[in-house]
Protein backbone atom coordinates (compact mmCIF):
# COMPACT_ATOMS: atom_id res chain seq x y z
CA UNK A 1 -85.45 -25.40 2.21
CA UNK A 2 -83.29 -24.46 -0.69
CA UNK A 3 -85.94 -22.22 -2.30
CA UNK A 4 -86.51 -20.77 0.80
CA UNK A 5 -82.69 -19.91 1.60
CA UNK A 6 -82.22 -18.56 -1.84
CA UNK A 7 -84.95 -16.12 -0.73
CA UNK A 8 -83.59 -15.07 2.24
CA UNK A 9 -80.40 -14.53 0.35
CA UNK A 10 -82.12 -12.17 -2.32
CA UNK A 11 -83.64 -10.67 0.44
CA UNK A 12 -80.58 -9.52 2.60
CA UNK A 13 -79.18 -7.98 -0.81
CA UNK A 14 -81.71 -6.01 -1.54
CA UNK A 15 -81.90 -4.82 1.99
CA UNK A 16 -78.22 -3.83 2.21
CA UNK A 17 -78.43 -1.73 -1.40
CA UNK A 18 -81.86 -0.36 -0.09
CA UNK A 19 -79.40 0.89 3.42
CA UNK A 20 -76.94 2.00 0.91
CA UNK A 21 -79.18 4.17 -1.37
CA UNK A 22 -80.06 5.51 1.95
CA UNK A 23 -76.65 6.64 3.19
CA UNK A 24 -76.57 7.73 -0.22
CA UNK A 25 -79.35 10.22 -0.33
CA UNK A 26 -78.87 11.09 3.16
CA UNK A 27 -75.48 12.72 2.16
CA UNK A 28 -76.09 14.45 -1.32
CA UNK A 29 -79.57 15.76 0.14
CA UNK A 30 -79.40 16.04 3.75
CA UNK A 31 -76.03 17.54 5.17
CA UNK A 32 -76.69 18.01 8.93
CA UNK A 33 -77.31 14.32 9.00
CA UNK A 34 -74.10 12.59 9.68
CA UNK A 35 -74.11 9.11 9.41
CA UNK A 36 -71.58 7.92 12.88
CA UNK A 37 -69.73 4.85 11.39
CA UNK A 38 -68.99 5.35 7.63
CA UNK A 39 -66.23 3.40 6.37
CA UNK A 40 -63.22 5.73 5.56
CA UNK A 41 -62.14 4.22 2.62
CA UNK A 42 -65.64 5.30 1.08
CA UNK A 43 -65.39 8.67 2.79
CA UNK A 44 -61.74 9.29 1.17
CA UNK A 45 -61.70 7.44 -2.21
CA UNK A 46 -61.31 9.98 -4.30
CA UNK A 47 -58.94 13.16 -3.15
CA UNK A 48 -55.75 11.43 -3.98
CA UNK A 49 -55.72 12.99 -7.19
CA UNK A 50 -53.55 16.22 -6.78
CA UNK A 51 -50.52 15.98 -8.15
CA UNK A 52 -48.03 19.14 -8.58
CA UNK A 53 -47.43 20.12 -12.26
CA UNK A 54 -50.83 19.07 -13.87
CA UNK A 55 -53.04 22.05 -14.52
CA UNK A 56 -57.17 21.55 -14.73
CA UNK A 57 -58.78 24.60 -16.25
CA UNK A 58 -61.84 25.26 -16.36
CA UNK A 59 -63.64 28.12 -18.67
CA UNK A 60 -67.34 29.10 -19.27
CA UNK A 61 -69.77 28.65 -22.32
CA UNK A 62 -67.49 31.53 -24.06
CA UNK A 63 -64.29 30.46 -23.05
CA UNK A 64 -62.94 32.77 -20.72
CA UNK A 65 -61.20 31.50 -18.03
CA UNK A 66 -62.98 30.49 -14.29
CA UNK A 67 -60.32 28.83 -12.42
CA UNK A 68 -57.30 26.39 -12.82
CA UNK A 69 -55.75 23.90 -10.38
CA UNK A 70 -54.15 21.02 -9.99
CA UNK A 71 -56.38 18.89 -7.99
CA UNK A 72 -58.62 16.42 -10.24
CA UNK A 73 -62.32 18.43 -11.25
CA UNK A 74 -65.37 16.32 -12.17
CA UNK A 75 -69.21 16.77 -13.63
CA UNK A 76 -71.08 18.20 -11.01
CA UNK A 77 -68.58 20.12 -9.02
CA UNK A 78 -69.14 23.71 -8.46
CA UNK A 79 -67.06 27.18 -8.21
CA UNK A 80 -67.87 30.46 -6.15
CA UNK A 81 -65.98 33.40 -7.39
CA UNK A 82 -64.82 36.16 -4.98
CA UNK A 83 -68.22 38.10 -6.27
CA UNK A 84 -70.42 35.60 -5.65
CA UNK A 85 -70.69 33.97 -9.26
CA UNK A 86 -71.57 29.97 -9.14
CA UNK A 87 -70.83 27.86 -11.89
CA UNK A 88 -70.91 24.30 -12.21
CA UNK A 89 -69.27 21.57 -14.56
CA UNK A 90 -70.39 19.55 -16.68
CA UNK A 91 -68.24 18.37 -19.16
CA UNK A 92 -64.46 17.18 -18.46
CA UNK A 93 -62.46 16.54 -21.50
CA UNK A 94 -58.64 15.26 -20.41
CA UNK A 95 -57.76 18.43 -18.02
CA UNK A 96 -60.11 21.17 -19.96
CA UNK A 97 -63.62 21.38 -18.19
CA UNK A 98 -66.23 23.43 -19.27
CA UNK A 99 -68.84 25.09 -16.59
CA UNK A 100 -72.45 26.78 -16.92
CA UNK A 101 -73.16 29.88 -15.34
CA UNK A 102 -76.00 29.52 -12.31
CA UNK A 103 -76.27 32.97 -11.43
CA UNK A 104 -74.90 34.98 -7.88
CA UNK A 105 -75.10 33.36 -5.04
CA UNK A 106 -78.19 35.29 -2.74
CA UNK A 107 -76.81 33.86 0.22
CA UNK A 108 -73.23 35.02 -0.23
CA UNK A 109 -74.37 38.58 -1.17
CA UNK A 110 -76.22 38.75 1.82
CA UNK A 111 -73.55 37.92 4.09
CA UNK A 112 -71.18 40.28 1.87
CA UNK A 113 -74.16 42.87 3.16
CA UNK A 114 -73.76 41.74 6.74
CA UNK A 115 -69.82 41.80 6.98
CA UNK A 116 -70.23 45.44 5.14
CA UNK A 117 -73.28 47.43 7.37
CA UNK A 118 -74.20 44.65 10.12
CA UNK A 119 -77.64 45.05 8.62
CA UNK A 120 -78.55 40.91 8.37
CA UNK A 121 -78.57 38.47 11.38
CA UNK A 122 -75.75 35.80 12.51
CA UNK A 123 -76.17 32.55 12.85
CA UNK A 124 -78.07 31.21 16.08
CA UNK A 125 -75.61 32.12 18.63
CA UNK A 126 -73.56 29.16 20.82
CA UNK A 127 -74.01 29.09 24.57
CA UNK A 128 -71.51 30.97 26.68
CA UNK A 129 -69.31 28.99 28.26
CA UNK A 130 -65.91 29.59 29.88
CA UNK A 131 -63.53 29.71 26.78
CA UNK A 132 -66.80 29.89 24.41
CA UNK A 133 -65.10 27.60 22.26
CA UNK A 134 -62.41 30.31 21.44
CA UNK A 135 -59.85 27.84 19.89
CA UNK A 136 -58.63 26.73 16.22
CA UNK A 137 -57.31 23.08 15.07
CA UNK A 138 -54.61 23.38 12.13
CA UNK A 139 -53.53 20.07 10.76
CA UNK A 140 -51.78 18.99 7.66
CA UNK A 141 -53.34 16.03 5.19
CA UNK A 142 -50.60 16.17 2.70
CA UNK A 143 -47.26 16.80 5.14
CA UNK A 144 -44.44 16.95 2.81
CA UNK A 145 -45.68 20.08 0.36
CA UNK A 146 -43.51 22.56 0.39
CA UNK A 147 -42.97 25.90 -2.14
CA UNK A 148 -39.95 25.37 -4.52
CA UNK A 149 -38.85 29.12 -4.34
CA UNK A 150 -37.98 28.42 -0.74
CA UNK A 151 -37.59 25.36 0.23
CA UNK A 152 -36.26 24.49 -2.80
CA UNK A 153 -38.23 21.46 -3.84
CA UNK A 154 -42.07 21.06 -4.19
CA UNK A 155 -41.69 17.60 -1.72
CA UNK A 156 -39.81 17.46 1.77
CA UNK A 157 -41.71 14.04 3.23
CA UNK A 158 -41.68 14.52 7.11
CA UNK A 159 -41.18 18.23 7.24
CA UNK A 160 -42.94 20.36 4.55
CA UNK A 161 -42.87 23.65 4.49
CA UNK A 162 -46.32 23.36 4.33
CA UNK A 163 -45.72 23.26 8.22
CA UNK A 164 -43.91 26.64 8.55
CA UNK A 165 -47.16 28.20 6.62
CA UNK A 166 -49.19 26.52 9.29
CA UNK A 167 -47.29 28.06 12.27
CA UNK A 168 -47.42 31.65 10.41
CA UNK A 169 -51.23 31.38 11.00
CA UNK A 170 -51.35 29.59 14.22
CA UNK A 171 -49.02 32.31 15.26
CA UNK A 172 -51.66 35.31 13.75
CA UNK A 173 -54.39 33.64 15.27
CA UNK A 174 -52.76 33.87 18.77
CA UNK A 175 -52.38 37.38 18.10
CA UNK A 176 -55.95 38.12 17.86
CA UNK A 177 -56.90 36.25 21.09
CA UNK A 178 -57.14 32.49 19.98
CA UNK A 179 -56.27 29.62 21.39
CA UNK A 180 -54.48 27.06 18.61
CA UNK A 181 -53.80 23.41 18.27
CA UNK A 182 -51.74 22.73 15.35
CA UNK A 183 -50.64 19.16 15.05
CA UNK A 184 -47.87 18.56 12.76
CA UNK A 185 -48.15 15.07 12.47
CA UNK A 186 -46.79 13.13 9.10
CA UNK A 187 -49.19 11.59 7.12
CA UNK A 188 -47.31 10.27 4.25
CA UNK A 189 -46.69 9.45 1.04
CA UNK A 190 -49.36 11.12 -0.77
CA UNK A 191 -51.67 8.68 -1.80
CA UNK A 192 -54.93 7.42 -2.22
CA UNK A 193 -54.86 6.76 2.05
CA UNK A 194 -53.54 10.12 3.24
CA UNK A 195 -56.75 11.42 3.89
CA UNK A 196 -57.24 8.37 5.85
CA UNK A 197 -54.67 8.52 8.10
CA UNK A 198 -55.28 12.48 8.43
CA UNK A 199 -58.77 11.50 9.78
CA UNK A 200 -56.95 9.96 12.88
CA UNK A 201 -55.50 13.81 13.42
CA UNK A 202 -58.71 15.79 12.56
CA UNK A 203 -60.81 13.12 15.17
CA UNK A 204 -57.97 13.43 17.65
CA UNK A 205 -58.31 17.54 17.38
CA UNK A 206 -62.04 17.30 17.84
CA UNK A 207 -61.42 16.32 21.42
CA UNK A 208 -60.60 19.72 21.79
CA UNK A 209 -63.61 21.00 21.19
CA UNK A 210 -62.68 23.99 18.34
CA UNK A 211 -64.59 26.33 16.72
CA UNK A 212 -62.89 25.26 13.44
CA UNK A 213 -61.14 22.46 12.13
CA UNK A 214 -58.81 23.30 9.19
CA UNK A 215 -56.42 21.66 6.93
CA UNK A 216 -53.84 23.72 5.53
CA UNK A 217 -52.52 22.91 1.67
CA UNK A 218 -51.50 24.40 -1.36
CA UNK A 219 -52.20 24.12 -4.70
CA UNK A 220 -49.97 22.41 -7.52
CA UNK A 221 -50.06 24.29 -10.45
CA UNK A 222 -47.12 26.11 -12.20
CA UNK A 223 -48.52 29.26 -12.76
CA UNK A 224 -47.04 31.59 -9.84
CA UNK A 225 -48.68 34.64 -11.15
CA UNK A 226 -52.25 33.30 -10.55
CA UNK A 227 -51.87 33.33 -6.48
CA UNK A 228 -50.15 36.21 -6.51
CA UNK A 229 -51.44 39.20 -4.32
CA UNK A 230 -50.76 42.75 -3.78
CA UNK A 231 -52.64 43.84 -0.52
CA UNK A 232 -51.74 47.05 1.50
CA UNK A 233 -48.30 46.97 -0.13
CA UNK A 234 -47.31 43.50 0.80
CA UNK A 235 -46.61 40.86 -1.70
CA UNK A 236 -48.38 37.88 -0.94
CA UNK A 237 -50.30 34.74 -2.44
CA UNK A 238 -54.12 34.48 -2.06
CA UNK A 239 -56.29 31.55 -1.41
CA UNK A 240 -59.07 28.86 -2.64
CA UNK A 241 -61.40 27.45 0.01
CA UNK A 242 -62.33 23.84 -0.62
CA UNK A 243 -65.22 22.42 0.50
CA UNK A 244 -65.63 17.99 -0.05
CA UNK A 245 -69.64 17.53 -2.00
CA UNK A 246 -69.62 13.99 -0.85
CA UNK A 247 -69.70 14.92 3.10
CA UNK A 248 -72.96 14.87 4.82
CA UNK A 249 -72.60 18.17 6.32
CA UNK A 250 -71.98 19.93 3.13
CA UNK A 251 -74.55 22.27 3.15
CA UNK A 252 -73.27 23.55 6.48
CA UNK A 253 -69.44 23.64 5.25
CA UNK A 254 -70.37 25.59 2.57
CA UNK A 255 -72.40 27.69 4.03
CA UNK A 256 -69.57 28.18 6.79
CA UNK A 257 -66.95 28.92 3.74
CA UNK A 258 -69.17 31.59 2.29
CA UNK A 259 -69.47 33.42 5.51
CA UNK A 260 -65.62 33.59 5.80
CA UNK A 261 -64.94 34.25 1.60
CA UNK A 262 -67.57 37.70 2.37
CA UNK A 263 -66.09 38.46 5.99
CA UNK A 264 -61.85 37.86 4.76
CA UNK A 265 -62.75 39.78 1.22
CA UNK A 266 -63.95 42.68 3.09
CA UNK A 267 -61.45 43.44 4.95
CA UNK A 268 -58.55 42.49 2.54
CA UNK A 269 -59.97 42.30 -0.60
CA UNK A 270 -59.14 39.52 -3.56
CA UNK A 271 -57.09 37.24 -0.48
CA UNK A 272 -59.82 34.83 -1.39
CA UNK A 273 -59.91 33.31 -4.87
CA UNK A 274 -62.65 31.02 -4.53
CA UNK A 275 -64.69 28.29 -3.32
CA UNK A 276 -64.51 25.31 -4.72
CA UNK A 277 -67.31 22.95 -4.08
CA UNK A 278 -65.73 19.60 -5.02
CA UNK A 279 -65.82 16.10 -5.77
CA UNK A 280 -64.73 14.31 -2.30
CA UNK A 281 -65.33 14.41 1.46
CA UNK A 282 -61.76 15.71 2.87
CA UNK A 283 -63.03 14.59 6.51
CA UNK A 284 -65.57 17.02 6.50
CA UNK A 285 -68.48 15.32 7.62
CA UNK A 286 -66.70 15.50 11.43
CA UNK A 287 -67.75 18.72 11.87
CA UNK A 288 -69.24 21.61 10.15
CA UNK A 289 -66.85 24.17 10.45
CA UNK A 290 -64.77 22.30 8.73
CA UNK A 291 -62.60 23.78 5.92
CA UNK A 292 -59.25 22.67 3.56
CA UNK A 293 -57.22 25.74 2.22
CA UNK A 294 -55.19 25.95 -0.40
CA UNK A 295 -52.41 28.69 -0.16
CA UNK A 296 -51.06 29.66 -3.26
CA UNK A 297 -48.82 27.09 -4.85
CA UNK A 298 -45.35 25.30 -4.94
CA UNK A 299 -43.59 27.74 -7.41
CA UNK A 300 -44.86 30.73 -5.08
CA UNK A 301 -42.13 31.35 -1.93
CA UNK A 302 -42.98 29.83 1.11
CA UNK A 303 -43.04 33.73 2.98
CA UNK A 304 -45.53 35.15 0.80
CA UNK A 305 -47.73 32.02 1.65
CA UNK A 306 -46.79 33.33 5.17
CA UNK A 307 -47.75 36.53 4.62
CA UNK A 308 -51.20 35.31 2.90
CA UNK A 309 -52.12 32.69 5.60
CA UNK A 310 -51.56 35.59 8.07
CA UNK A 311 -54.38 38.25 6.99
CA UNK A 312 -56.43 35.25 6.41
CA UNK A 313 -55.84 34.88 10.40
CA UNK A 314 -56.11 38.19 11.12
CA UNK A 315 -59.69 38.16 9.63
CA UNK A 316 -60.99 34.61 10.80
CA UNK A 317 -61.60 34.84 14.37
CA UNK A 318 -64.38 37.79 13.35
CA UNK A 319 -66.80 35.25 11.52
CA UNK A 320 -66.47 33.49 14.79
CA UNK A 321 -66.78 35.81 17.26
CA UNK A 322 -64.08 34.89 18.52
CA UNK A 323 -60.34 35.82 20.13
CA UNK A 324 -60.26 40.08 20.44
CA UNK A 325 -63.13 40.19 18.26
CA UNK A 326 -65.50 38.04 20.85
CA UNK A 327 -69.07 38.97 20.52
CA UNK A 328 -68.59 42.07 18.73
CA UNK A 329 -69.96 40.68 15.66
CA UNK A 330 -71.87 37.48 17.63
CA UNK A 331 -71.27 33.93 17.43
CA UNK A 332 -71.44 32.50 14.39
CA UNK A 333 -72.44 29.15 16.17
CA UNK A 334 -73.18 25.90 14.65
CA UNK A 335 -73.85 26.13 10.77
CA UNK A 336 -75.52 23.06 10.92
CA UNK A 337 -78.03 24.48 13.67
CA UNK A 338 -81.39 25.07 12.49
CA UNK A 339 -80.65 23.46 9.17
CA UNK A 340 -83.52 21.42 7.87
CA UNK A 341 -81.54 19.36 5.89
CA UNK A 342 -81.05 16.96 8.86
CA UNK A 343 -84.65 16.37 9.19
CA UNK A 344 -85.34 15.02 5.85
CA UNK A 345 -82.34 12.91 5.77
CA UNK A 346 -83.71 11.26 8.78
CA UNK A 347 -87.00 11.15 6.63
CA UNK A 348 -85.65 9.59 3.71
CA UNK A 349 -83.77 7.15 5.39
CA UNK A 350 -86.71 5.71 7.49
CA UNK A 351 -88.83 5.71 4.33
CA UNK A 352 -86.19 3.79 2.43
CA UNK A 353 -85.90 1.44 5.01
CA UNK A 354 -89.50 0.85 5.52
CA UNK A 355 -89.61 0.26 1.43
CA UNK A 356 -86.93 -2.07 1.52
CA UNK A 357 -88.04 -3.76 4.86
CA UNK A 358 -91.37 -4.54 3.10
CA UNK A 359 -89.66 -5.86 -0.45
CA UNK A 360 -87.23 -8.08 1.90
CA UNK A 361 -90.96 -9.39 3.63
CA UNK A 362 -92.20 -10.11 0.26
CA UNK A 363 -88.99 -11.82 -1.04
CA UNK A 364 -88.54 -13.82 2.12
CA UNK A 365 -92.53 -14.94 2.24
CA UNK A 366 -92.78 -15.66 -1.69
CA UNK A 367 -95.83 -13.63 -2.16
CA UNK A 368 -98.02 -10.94 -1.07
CA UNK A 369 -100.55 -13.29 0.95
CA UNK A 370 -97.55 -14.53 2.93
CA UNK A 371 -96.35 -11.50 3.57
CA UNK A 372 -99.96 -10.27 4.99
CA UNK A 373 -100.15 -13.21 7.03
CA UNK A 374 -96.81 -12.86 8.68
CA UNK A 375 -97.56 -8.83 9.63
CA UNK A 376 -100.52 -9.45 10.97
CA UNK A 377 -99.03 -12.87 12.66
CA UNK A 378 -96.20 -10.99 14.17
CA UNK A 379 -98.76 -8.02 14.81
CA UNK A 380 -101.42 -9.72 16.64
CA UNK A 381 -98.25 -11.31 19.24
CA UNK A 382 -97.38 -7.87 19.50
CA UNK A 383 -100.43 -6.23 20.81
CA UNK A 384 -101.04 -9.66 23.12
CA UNK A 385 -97.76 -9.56 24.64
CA UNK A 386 -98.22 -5.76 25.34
CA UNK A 387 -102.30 -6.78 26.98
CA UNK A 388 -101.20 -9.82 28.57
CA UNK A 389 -100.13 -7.77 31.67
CA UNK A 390 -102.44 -5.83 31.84
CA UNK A 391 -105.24 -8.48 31.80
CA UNK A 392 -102.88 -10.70 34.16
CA UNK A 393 -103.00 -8.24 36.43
CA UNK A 394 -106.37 -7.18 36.67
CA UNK A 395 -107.09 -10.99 37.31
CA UNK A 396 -105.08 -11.15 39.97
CA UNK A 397 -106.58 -8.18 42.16
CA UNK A 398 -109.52 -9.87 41.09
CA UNK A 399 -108.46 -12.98 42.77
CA UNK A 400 -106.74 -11.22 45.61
CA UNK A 401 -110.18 -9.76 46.62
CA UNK A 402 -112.06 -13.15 46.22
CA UNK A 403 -109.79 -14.64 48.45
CA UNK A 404 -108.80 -11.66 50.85
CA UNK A 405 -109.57 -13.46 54.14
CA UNK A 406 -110.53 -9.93 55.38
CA UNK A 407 -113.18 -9.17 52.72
CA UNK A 408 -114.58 -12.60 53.14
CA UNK A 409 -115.25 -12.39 56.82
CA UNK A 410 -117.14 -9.25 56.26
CA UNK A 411 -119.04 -10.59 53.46
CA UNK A 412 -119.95 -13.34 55.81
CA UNK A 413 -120.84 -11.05 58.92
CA UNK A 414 -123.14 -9.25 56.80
CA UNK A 415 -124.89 -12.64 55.49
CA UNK A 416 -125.59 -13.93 59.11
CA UNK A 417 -127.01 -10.16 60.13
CA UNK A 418 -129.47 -10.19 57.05
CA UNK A 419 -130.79 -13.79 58.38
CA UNK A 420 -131.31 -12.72 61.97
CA UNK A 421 -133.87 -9.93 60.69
């Protein structure tokens, strides 16, 4: 009995790493599969490291200079430069990182092609419906930032001007046709849980069925100069996308943020930095047009973050096909539609489980003959369960016509006629 218990024990812990390594895969390979009840403190364990006034920067084989934030950079995360350049890192030294260079991104240029001449196809187009889903969600993860110029500190918990950057593009948005929901609820202190309790907001804003979901930041590095924008004569701070690598719908978030780097850079060119493709899920595996900006940074003034959010507006609702621009361009539609990615998640998953269903039969049986004897055991009750009806009830219509008083007193008619010939 103990043996035996000990077994099943061993068993059920290799089955729930086996599930694990599943969930695993599923997310780094597999993005349109979204597992439905992750815990959140897996989901969020890592984006709590941004704090203002440390700067990560992060240069190439030759040392020139890629990008520099404040948010923490690990091995493995990746970079998309306004032209399309990809690099990823793979060494992290204190704050200095160095990157390789992985070539231009084809998909990228191709939608910088599209955006330019119309020349390569959308996206699978959504269904027309009544508001054809012609409204934005704006939310805040980290609540207090706010731009020291301005509000003259880099923290106000409870009312950030972070907020007053978020109406400036709510407001643009309306502008050009769009419907907005931007919830300004609190979601402090900034800590290892914000992203937590921000996942209440971005769920609750799901129920409104957007075409986007986005949380509005900034960065926290010193260097003012390095957001800083000239565009059409205004003075204004430009942007970094950020998209969370540990998010089963990566793939489609990405592929989402590229579409609106090539369609904002067109038509106000430089607003967008970057992508960066980081370590982290930032509640992105809710939806796939899903995105977390960064605008400028706390030593830039709150109105040229203002003026930045506000072309990004401006340009936005195109990549949708949304607001004034409606179908001018066509829906961009579901970036997760007609992704394969899903498919093979689902694939992997069942194959893991089938692998570590079968080493949990072996554990639990003590050997391999066991194990046999058990399948076919369980098997063989299987397929007799599933014939028993059927054989049940061809015996009874068998019996039903033995004993059908009808039938017999025909039978028995026919008997006494053959003896009187």
């Amino acid at each position: 009995m103990k043996k035996r218990s000990i077994q099943l024990l061993i068993g059920t812990g290799l089955l729930v790493f086996v599930v694990s390594i599943a969930l695993y895969l599923s997310e780094e390979s597999s993005p349109a599969f979204s597992p439905a009840n992750i815990p959140e403190f897996v989901l969020n364990s890592v984006e709590a490291s941004h704090v203002d006034g440390r700067v990560f920067t992060i240069k190439d084989s030759e040392n020139n200079l890629i990008s520099k934030m404040s948010r923490l950079v690990s091995i493995g995360d990746e970079i998309i430069t306004a032209e399309g350049k990809v690099y990823r890192i793979t060494k992290v030294k204190g704050q200095s990182a160095a990157a390789d260079y992985h070539g231009m991104d084809k998909s990228f240029l191709a939608y910088q092609d599209y955006f330019s001449t119309g020349t390569v196809p959308v996206a699978k187009q959504q269904p027309s419906t009544k508001d054809n889903r012609n409204k934005i969600a704006i939310y805040h993860t980290h609540s207090e930032e706010s731009y020291v110029p301005t509000d003259g500190t880099q923290s106000q918990p409870g009312n950030g001007g972070i907020f007053k950057v978020g109406n400036a593009f709510a407001e643009q948005l309306k502008k050009e046709g769009v419907k907005v929901v931007h919830d300004d609820s609190k979601h402090e202190p900034r800590d290892s849980n914000s992203y937590n309790r921000s996942r209440r907001t971005a769920t609750k804003l799901l129920k409104e069925n957007p075409a986007t979901l986005i949380d509005v930041h900034r960065d926290g590095i010193p260097d003012a100069n390095y957001y800083r924008k000239n565009i059409n004569g205004e003075k204004l701070t430009s942007l970094r996308l950020v998209v969370g690598r540990q998010n089963p719908k990566m793939q489609a978030n990405k592929d989402y943020a590229k579409k609106v780097m090539a369609a904002v850079n067109k038509k106000y060119p430089g607003l967008v930095k970057e992508i960066f493709i980081a370590k982290g899920n930032y509640n992105q595996d809710l939806t796939p047009t899903s995105m977390l900006i960064e605008v400028g940074t706390h030593t830039n003034s709150r109105e040229a973050a203002e003026k930045g959010v506000s072309l990004f507006g401006s340009a936005l609702p195109d990549v949708l096909g949304i607001g004034k621009a409606g179908a001018a361009k066509g829906t961009y539609g579901d970036p997760g539609a007609g992704t394969p990615g899903g498919w093979a998640a689902i694939g992997i998953l069942i194959a893991v489980l089938v692998i570590g269903g079968g080493a949990f039969l072996l554990i639990s049986s003590g050997n391999l003959k066991n194990a046999k004897d058990r399948l076919n055991s369980y098997f063989s009750k299987e397929f007799a369960s599933l014939l028993l009806p059927r054989r049940h009830k061809r015996r009874k219509k068998e019996q039903e016509g033995i004993y059908d008083p009808d039938a017999n007193e025909a039978a028995k008619q026919r008997l006494d006629d053959i003896r009187k010939d």
